[in-house]
PDB file of N, CA and C in Angstrom:
ATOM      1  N   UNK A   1     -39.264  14.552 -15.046  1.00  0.00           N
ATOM      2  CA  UNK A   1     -39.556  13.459 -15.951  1.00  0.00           C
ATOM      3  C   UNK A   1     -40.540  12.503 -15.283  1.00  0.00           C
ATOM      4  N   UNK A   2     -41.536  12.031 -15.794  1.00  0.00           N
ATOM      5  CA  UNK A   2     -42.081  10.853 -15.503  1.00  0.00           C
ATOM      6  C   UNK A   2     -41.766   9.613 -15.531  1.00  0.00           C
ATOM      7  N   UNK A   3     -42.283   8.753 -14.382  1.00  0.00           N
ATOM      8  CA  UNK A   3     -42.083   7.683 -14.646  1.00  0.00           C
ATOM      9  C   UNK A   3     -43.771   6.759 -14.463  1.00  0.00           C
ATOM     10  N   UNK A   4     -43.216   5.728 -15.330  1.00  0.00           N
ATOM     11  CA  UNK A   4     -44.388   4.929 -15.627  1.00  0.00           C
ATOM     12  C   UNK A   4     -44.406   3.602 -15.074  1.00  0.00           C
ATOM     13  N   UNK A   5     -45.197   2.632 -14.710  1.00  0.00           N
ATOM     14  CA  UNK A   5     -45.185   1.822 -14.511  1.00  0.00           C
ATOM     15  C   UNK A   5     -45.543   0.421 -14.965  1.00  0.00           C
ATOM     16  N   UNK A   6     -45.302  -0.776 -15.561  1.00  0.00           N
ATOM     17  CA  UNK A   6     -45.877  -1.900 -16.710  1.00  0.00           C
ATOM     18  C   UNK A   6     -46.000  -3.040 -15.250  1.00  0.00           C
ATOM     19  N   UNK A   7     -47.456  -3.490 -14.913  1.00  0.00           N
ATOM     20  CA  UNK A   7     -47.485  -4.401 -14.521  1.00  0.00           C
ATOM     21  C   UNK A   7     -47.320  -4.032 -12.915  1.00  0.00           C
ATOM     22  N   UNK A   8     -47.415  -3.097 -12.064  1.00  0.00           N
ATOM     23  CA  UNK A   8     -47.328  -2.667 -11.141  1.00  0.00           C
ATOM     24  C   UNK A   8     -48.541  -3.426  -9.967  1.00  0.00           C
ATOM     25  N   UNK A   9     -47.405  -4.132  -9.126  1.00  0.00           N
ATOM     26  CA  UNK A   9     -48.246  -5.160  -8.165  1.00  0.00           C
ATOM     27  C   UNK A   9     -47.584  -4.444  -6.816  1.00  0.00           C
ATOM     28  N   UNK A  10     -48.076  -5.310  -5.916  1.00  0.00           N
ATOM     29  CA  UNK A  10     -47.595  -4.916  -4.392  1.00  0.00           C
ATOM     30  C   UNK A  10     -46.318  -4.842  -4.191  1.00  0.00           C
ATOM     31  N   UNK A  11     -45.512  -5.403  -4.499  1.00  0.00           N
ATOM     32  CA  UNK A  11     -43.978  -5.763  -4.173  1.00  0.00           C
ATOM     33  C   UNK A  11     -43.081  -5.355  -5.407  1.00  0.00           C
ATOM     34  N   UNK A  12     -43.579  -5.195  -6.416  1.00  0.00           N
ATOM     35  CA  UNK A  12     -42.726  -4.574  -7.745  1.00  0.00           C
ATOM     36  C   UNK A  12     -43.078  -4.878  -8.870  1.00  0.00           C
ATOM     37  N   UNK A  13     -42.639  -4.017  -9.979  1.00  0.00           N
ATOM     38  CA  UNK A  13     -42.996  -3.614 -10.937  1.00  0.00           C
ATOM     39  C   UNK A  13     -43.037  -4.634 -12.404  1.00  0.00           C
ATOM     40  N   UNK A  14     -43.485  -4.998 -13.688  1.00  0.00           N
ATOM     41  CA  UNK A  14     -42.976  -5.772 -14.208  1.00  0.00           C
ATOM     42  C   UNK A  14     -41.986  -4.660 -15.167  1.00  0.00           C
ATOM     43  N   UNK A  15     -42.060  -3.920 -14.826  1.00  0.00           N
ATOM     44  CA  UNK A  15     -40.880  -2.861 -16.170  1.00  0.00           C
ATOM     45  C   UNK A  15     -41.600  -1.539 -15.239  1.00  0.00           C
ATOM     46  N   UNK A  16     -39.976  -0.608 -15.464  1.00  0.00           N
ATOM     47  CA  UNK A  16     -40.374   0.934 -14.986  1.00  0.00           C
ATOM     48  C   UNK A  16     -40.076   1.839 -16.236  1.00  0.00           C
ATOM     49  N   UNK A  17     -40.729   2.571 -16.365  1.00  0.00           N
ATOM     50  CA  UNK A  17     -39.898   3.480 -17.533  1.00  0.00           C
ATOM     51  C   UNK A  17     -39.416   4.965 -17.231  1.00  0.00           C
ATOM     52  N   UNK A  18     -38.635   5.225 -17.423  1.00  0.00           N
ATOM     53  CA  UNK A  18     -38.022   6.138 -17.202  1.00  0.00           C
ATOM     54  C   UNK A  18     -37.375   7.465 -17.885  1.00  0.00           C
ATOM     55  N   UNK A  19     -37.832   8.789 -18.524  1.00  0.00           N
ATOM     56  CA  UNK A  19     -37.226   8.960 -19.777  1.00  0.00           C
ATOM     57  C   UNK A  19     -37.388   8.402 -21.281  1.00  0.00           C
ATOM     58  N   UNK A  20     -36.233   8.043 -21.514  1.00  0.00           N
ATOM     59  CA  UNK A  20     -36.268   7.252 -22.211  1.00  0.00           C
ATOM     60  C   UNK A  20     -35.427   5.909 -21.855  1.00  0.00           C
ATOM     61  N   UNK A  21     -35.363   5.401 -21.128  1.00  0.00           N
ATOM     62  CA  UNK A  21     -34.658   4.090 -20.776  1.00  0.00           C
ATOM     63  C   UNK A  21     -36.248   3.343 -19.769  1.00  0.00           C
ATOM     64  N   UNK A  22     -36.054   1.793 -20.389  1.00  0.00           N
ATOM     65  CA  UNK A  22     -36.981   1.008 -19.825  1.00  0.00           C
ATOM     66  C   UNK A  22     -36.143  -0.422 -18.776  1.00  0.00           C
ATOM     67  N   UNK A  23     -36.522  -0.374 -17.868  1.00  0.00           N
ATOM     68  CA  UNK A  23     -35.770  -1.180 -16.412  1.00  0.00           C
ATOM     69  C   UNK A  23     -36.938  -2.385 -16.643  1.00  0.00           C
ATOM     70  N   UNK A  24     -36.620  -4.040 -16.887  1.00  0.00           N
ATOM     71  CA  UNK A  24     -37.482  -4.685 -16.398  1.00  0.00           C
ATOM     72  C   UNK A  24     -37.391  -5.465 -15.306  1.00  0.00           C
ATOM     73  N   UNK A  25     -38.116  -6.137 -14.518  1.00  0.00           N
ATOM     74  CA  UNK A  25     -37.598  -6.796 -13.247  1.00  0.00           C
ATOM     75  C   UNK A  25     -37.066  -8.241 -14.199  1.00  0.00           C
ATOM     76  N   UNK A  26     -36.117  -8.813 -13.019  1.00  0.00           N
ATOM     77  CA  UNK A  26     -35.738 -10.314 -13.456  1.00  0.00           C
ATOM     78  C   UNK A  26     -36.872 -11.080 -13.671  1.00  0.00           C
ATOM     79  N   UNK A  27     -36.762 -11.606 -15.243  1.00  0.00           N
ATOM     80  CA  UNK A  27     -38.401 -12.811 -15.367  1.00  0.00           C
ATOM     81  C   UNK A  27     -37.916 -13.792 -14.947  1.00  0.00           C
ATOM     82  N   UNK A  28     -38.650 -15.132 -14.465  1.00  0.00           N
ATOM     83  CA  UNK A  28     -38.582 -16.001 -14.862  1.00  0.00           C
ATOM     84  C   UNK A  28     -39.430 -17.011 -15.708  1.00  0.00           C
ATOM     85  N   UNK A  29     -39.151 -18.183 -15.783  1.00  0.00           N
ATOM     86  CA  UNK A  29     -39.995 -19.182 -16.648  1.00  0.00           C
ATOM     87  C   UNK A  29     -41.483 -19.239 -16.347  1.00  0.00           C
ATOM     88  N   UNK A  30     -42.606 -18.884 -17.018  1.00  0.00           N
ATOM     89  CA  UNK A  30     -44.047 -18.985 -16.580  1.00  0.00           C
ATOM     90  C   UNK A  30     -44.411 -20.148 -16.886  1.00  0.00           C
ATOM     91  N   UNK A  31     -44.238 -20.440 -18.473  1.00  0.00           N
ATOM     92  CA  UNK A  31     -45.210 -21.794 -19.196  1.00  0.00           C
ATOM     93  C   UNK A  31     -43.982 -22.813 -18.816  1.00  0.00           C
ATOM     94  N   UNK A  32     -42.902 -22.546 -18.807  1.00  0.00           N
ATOM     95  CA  UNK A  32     -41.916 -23.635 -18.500  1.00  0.00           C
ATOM     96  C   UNK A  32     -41.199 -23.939 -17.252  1.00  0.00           C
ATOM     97  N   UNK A  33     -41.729 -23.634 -16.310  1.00  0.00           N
ATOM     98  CA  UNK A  33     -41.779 -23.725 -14.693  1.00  0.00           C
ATOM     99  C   UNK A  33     -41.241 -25.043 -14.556  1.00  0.00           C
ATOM    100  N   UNK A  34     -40.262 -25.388 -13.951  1.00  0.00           N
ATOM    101  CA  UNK A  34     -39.504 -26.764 -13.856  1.00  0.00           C
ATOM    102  C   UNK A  34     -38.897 -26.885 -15.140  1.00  0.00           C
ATOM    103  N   UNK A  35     -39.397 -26.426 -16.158  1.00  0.00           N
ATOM    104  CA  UNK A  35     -38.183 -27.291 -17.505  1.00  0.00           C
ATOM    105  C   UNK A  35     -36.918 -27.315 -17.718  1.00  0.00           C
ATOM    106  N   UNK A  36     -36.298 -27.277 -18.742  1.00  0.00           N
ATOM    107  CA  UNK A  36     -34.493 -27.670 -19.103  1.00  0.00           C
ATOM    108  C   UNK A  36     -34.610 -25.456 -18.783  1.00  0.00           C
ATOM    109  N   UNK A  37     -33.013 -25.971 -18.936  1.00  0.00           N
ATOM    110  CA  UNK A  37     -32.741 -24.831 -19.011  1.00  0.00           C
ATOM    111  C   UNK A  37     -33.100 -23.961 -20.616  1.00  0.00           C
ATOM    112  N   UNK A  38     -33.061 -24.251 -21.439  1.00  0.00           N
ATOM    113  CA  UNK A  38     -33.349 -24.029 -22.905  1.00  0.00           C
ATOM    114  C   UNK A  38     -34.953 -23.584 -22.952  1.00  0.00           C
ATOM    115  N   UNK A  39     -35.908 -24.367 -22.211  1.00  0.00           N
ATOM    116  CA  UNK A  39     -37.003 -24.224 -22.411  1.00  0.00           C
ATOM    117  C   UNK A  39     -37.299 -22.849 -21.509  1.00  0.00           C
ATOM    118  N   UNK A  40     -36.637 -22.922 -20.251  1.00  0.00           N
ATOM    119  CA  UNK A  40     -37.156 -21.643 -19.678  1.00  0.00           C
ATOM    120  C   UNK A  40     -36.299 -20.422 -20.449  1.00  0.00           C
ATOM    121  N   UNK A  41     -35.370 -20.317 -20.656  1.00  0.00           N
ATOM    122  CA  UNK A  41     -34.728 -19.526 -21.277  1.00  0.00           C
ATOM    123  C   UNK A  41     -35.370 -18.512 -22.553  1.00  0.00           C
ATOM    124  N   UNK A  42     -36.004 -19.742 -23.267  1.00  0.00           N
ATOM    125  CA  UNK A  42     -36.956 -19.108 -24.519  1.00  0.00           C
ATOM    126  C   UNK A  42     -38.394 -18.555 -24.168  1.00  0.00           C
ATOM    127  N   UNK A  43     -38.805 -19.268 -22.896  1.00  0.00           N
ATOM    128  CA  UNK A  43     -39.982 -18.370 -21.825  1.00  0.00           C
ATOM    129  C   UNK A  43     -39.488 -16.933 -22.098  1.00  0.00           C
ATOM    130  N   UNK A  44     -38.685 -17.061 -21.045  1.00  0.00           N
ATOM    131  CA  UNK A  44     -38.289 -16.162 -20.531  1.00  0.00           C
ATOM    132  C   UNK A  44     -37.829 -15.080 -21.280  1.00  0.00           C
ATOM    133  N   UNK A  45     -37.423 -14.940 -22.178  1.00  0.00           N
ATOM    134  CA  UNK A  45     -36.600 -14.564 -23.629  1.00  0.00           C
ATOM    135  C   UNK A  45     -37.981 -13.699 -24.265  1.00  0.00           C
ATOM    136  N   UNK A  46     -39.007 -14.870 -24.396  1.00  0.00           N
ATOM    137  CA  UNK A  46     -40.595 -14.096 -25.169  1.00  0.00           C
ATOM    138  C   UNK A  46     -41.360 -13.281 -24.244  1.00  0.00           C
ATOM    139  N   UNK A  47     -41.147 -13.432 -22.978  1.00  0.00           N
ATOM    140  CA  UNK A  47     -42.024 -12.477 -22.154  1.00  0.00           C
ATOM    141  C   UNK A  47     -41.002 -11.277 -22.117  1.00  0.00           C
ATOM    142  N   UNK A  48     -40.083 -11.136 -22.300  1.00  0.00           N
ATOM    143  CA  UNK A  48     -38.851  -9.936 -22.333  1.00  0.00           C
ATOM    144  C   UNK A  48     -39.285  -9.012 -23.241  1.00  0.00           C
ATOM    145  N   UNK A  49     -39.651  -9.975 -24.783  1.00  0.00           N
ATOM    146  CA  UNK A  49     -40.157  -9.320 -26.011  1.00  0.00           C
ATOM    147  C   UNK A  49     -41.825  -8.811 -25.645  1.00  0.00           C
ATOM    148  N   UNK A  50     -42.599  -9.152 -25.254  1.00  0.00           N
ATOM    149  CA  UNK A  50     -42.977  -9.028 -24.974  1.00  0.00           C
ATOM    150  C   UNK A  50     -43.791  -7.550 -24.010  1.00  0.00           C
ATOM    151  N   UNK A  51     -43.102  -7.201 -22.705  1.00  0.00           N
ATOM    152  CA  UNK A  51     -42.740  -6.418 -22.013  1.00  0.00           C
ATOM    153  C   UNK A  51     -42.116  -5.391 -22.676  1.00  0.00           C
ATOM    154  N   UNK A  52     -41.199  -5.656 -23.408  1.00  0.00           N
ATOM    155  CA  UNK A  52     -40.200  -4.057 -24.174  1.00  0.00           C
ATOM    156  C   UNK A  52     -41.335  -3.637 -24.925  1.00  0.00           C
ATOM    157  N   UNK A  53     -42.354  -4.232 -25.704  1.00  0.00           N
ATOM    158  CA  UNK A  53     -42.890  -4.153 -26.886  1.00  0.00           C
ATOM    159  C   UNK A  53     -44.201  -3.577 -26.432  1.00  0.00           C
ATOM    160  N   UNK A  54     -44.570  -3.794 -25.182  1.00  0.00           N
ATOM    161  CA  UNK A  54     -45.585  -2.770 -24.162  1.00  0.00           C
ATOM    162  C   UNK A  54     -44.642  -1.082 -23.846  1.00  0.00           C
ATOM    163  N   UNK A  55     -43.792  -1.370 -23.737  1.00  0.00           N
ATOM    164  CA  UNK A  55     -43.161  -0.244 -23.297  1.00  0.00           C
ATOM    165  C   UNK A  55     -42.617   0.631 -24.561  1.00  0.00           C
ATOM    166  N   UNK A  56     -42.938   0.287 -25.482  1.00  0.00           N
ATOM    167  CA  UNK A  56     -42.543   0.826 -26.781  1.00  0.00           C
ATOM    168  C   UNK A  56     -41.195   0.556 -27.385  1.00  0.00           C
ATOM    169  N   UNK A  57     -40.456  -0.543 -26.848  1.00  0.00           N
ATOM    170  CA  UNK A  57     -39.337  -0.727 -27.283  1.00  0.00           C
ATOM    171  C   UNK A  57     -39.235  -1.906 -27.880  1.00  0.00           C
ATOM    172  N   UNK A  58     -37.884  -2.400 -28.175  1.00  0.00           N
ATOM    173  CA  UNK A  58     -37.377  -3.971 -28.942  1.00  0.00           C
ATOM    174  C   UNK A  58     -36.074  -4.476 -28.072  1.00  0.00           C
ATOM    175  N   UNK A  59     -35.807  -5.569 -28.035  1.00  0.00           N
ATOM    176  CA  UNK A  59     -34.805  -6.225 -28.130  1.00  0.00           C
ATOM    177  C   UNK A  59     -33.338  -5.615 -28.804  1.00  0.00           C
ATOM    178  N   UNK A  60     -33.825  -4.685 -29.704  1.00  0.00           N
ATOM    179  CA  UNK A  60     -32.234  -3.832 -30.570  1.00  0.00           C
ATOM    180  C   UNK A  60     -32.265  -2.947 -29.981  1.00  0.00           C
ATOM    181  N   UNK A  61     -32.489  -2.528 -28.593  1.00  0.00           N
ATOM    182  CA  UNK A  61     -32.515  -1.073 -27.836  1.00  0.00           C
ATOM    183  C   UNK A  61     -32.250  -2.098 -26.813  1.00  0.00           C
ATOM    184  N   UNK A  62     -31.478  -3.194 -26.651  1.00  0.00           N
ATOM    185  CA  UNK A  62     -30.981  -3.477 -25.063  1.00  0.00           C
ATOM    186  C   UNK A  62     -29.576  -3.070 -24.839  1.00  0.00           C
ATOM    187  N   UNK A  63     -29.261  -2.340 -23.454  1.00  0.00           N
ATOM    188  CA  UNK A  63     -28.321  -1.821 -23.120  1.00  0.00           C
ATOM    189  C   UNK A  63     -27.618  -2.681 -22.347  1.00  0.00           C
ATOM    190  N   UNK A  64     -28.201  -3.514 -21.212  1.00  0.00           N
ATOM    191  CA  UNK A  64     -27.650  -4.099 -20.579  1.00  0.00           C
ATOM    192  C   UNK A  64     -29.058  -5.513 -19.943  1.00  0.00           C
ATOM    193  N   UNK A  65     -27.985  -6.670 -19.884  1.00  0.00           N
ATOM    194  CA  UNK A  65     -28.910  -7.487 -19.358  1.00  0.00           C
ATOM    195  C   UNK A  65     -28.085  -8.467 -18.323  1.00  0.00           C
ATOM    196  N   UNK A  66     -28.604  -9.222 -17.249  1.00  0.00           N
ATOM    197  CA  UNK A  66     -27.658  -9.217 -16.426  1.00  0.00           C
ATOM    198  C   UNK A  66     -28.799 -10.954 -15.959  1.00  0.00           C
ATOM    199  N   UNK A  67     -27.933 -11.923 -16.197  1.00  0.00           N
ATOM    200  CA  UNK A  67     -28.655 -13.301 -16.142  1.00  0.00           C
ATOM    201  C   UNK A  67     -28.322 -14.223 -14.981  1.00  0.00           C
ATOM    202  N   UNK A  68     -29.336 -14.812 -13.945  1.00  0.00           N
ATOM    203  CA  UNK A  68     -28.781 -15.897 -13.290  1.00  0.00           C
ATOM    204  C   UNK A  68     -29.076 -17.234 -13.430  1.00  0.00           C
ATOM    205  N   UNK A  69     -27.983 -18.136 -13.391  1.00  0.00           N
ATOM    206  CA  UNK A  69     -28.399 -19.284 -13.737  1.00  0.00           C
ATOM    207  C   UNK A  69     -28.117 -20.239 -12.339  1.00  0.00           C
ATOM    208  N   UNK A  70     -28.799 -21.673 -11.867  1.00  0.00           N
ATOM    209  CA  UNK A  70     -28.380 -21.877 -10.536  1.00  0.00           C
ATOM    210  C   UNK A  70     -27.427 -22.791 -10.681  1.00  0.00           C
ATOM    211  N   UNK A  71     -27.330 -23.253 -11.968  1.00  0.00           N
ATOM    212  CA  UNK A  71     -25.739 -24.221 -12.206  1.00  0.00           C
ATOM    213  C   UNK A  71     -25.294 -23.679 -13.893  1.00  0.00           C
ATOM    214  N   UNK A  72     -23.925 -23.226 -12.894  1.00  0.00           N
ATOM    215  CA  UNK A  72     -23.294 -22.385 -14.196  1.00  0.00           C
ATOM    216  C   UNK A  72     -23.019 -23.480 -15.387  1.00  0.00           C
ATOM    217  N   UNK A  73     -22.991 -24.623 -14.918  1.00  0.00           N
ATOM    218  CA  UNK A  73     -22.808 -25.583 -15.725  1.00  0.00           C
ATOM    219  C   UNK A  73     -23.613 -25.793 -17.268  1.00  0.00           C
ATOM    220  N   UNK A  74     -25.047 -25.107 -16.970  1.00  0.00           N
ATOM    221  CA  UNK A  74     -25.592 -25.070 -18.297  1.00  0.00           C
ATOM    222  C   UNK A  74     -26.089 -23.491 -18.678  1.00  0.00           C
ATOM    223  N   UNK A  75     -24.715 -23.111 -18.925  1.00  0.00           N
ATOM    224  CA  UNK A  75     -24.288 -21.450 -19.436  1.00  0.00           C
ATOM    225  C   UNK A  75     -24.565 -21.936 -21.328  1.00  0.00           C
ATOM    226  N   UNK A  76     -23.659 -22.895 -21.786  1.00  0.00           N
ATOM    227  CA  UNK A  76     -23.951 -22.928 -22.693  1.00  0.00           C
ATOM    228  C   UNK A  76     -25.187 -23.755 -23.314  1.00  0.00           C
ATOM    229  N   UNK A  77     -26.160 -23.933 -22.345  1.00  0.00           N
ATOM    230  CA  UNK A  77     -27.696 -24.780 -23.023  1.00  0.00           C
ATOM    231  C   UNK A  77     -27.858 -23.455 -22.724  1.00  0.00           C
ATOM    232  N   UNK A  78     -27.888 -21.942 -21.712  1.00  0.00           N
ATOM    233  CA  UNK A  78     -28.665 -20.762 -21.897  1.00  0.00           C
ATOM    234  C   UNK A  78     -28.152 -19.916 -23.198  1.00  0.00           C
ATOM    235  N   UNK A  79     -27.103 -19.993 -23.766  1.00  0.00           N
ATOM    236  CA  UNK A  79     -26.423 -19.381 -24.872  1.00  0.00           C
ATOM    237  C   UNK A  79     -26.250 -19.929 -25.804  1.00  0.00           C
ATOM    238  N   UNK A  80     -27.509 -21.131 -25.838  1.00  0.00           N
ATOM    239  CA  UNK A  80     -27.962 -21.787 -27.499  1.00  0.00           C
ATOM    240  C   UNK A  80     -29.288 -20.533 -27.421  1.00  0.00           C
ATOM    241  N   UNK A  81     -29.785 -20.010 -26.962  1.00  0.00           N
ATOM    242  CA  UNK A  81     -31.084 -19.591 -26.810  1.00  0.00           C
ATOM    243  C   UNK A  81     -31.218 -18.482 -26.928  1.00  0.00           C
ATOM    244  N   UNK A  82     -30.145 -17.846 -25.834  1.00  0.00           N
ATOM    245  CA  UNK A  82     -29.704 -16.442 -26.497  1.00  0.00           C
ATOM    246  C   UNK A  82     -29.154 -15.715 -27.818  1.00  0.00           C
ATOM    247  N   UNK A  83     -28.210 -16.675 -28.027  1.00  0.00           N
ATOM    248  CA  UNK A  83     -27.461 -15.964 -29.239  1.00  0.00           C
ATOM    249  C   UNK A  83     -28.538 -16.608 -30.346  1.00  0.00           C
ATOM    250  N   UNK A  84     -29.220 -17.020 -30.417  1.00  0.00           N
ATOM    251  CA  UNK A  84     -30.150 -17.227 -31.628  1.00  0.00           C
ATOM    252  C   UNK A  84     -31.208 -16.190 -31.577  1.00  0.00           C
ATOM    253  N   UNK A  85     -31.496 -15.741 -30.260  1.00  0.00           N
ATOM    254  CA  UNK A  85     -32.419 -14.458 -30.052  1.00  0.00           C
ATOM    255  C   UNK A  85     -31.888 -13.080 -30.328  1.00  0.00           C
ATOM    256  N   UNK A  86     -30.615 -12.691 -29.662  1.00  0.00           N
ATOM    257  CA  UNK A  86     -30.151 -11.358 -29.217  1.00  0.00           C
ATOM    258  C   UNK A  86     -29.914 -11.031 -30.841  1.00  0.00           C
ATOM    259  N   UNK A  87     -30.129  -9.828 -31.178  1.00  0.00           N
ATOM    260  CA  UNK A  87     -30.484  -9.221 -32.263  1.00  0.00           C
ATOM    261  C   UNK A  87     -28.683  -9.247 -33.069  1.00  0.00           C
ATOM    262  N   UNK A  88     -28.334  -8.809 -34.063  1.00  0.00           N
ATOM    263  CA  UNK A  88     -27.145  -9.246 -34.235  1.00  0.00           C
ATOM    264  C   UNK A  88     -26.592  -7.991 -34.306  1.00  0.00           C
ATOM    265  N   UNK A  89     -25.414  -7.348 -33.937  1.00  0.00           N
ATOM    266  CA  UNK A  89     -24.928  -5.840 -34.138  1.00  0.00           C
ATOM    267  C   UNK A  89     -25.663  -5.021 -32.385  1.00  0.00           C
ATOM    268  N   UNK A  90     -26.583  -5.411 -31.704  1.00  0.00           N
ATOM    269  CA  UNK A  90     -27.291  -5.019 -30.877  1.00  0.00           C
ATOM    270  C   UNK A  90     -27.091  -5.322 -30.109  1.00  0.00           C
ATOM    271  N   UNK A  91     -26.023  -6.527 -29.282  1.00  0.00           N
ATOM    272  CA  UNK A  91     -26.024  -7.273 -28.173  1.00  0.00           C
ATOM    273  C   UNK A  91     -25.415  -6.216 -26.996  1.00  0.00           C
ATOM    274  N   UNK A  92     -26.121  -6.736 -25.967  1.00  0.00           N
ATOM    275  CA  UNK A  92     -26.024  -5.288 -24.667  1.00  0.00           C
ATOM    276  C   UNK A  92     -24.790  -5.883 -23.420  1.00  0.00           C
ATOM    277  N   UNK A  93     -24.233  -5.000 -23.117  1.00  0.00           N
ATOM    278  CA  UNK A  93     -23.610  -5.542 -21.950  1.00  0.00           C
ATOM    279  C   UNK A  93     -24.198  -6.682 -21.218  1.00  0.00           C
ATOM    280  N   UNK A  94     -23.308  -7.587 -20.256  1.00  0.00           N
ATOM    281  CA  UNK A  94     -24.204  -8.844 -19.972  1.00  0.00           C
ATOM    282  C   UNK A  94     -23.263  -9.340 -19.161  1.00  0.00           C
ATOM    283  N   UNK A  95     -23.651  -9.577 -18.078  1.00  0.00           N
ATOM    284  CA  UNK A  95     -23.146 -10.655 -17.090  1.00  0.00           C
ATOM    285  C   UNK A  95     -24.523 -11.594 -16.731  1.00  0.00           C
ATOM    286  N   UNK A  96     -23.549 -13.026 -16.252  1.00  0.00           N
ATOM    287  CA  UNK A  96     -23.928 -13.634 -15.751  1.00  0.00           C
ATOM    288  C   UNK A  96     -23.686 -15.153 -14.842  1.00  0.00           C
ATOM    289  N   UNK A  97     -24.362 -14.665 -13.995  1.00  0.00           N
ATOM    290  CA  UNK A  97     -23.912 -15.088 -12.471  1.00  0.00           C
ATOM    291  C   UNK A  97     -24.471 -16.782 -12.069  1.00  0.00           C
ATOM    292  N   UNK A  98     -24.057 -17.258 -11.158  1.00  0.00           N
ATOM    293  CA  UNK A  98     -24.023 -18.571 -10.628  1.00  0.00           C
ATOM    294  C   UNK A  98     -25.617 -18.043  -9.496  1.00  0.00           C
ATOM    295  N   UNK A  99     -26.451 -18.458  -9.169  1.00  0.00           N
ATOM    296  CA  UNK A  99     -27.198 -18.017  -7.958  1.00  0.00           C
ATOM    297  C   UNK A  99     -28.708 -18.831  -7.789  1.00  0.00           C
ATOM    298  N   UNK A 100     -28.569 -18.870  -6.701  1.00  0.00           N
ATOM    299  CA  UNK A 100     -30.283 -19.471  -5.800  1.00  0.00           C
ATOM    300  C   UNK A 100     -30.957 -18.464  -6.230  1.00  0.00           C
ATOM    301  N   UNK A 101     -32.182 -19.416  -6.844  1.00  0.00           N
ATOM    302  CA  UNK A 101     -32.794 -18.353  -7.768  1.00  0.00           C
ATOM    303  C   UNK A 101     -34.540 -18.435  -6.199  1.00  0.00           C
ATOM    304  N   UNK A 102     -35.710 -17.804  -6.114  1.00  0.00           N
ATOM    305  CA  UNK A 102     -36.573 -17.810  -5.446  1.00  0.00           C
ATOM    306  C   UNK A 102     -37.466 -19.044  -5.198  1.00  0.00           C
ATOM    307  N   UNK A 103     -37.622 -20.112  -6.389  1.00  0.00           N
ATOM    308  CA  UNK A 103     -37.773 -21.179  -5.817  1.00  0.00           C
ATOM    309  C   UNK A 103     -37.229 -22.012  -6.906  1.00  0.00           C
ATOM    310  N   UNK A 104     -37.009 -23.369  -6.165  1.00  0.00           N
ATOM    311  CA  UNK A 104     -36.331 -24.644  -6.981  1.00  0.00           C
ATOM    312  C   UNK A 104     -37.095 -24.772  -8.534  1.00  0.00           C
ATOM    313  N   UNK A 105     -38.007 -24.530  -8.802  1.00  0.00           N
ATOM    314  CA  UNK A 105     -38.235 -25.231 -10.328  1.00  0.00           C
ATOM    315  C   UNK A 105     -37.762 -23.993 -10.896  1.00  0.00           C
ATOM    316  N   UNK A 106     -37.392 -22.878 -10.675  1.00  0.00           N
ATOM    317  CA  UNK A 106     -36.537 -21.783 -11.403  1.00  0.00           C
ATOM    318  C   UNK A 106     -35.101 -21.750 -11.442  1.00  0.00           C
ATOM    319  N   UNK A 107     -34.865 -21.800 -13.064  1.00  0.00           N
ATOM    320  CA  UNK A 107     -33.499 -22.353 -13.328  1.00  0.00           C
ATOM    321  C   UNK A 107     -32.532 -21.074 -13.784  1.00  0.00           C
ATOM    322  N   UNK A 108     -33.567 -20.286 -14.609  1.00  0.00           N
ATOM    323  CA  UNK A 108     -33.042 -19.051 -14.919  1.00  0.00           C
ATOM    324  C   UNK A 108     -33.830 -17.973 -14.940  1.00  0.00           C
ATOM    325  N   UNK A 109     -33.062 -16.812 -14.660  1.00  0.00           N
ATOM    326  CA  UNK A 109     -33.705 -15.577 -14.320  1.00  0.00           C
ATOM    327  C   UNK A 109     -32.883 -14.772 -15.214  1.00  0.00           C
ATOM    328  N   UNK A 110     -33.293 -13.497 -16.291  1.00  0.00           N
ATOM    329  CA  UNK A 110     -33.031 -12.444 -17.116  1.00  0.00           C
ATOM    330  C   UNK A 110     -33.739 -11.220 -16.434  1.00  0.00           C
ATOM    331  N   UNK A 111     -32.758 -10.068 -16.336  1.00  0.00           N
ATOM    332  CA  UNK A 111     -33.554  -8.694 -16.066  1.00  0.00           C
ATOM    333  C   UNK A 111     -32.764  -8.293 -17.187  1.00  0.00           C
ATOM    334  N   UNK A 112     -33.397  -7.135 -17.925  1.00  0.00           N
ATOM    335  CA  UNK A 112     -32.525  -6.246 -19.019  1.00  0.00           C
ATOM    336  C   UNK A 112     -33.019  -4.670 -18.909  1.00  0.00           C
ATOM    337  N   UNK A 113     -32.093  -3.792 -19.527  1.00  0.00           N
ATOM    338  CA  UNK A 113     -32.543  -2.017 -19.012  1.00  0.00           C
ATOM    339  C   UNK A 113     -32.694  -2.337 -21.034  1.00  0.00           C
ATOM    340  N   UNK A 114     -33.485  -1.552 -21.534  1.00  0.00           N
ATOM    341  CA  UNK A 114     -33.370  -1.196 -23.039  1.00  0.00           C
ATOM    342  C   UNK A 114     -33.602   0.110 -22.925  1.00  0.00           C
ATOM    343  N   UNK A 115     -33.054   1.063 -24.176  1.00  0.00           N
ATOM    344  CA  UNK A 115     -33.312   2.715 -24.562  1.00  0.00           C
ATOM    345  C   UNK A 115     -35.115   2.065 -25.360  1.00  0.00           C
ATOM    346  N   UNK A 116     -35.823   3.638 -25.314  1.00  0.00           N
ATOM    347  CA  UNK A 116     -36.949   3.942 -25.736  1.00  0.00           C
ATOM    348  C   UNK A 116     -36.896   4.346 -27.066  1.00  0.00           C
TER     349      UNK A 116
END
């Protein structure tokens, strides 16, 4: 089987594809770098759509997505954002974790696997 690569830099990939299953790396916030948690969230959320939608997929083909936030405290400002996004009948396995994200103005980080 082949694999493909979306966005392939020195250090890693922005999505691998595989088969039929698509791996993206954890995004974070681009246009909303420092903002609320809500604002990066919906970044982060559109470059996801984004990325699947290069890779030939959607948001209703997510299998699993796995989120860090660096204060669990605003779980529910990230799950005003989500559940208005995540497709309805489609929602993928999902954890998400408390964690030091790579630098301070990053509040939240999303990686998700979707089918092809």
């Amino acid at each position: 089987m082949s694999i493909t690569r979306i966005g392939c830099g020195p250090r890693m990939s922005k999505a691998v594809i595989h088969g039929h299953t698509v791996y993206l790396a954890g995004q974070v916030a681009s246009t909303t770098k420092g903002g609320s948690v809500h604002d990066q969230t919906a970044d982060i959320l559109a470059q996801i759509d984004a990325i699947l939608a290069e890779a030939g997929t959607d948001k209703t083909k997510l299998l699993s997505a796995t989120i860090w936030l660096t204060d669990m405290g605003t779980f529910g400002e990230m799950n005003a954002v989500w559940d208005t996004w995540v497709a309805a009948g489609c929602t993928p396995a999902r954890a998400t974790v408390e964690a030091k994200l790579a630098a301070a103005e990053y509040k939240v980080e999303i990686a998700v696997i979707a089918a092809r």
